[in-house]
Protein backbone atom coordinates (compact mmCIF):
# COMPACT_ATOMS: atom_id res chain seq x y z
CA UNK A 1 15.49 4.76 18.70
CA UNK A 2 16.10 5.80 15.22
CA UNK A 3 14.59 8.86 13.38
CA UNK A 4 12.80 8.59 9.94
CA UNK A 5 12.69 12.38 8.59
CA UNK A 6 10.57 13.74 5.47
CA UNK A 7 10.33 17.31 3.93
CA UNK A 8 7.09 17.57 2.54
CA UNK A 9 4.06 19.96 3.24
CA UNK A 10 2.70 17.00 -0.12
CA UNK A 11 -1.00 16.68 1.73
CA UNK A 12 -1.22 13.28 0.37
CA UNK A 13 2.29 11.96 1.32
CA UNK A 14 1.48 13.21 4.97
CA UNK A 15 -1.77 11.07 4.94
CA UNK A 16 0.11 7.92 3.54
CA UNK A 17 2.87 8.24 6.11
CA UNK A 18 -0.03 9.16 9.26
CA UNK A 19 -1.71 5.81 7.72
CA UNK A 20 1.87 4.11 7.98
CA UNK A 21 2.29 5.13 11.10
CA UNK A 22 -1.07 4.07 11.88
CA UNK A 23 -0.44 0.60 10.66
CA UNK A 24 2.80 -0.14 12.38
CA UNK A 25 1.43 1.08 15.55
CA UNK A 26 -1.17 -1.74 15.38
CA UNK A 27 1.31 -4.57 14.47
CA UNK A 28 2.86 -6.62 17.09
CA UNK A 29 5.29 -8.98 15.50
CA UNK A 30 9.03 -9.89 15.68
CA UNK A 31 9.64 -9.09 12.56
CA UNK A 32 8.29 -5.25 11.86
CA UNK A 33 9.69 -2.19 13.27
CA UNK A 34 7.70 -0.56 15.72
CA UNK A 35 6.91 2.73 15.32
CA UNK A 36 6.91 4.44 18.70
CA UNK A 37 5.80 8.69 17.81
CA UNK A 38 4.84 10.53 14.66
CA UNK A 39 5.22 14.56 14.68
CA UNK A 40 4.77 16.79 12.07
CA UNK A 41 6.19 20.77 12.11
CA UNK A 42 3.99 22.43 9.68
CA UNK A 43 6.85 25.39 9.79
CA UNK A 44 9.86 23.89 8.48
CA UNK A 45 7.83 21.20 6.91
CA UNK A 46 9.65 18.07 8.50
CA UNK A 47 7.56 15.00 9.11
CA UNK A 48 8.98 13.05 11.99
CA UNK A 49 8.65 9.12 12.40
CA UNK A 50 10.37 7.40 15.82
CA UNK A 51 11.07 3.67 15.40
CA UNK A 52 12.76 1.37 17.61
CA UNK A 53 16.31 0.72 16.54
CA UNK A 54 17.72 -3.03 15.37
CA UNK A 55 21.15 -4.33 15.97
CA UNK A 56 22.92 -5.25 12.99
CA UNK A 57 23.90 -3.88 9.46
CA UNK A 58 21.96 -1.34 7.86
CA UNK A 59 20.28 -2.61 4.24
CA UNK A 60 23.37 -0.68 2.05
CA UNK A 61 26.07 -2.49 4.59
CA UNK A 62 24.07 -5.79 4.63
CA UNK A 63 24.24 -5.24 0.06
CA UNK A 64 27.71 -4.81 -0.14
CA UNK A 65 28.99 -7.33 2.13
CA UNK A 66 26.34 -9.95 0.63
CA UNK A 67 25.29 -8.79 -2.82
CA UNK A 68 21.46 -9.03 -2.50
CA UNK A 69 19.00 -9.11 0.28
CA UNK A 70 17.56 -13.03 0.46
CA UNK A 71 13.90 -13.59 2.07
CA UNK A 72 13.30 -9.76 2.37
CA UNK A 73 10.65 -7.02 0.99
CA UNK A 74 10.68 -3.88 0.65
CA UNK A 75 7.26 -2.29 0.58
CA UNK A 76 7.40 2.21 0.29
CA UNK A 77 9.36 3.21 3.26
CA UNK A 78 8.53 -0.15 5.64
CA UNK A 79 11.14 -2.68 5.57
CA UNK A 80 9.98 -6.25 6.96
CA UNK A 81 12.34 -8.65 8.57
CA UNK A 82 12.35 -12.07 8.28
């Protein structure tokens, strides 16, 4: 499992990344993460966001072995695998 982490207490960049959340939850398909929890701790501020973990190079390994990222997008914080 991997761990996305965000400081904000930002009321509406907690409700896009609960609807994010929201919408990776309901997708079932090879090539999206899953998102597996969401927790937020309104003390420190720290938005939590558990997603399954894929094999391979990370997107800054995969750009400077290769030199640009063919067939993928990048939408906000989701990254969609083709």
């Amino acid at each position: 499992m991997v761990v996305k982490m965000l400081r904000t207490n930002d009321v509406e960049v907690l409700k896009a990344m609960k609807n994010e959340y929201k919408v990776l939850r309901s997708l079932d398909h090879p090539s999206i993460i899953k998102a597996v929890e969401m927790y937020y701790n309104p003390l420190k501020s720290y938005l939590y966001m558990i997603q399954e973990r894929v094999s391979g190079l990370d997107l800054d390994e995969y750009i400077a072995e290769n030199g640009r990222v063919p067939g993928i997008i990048v939408a906000n914080t989701t990254l969609f695998r083709d």
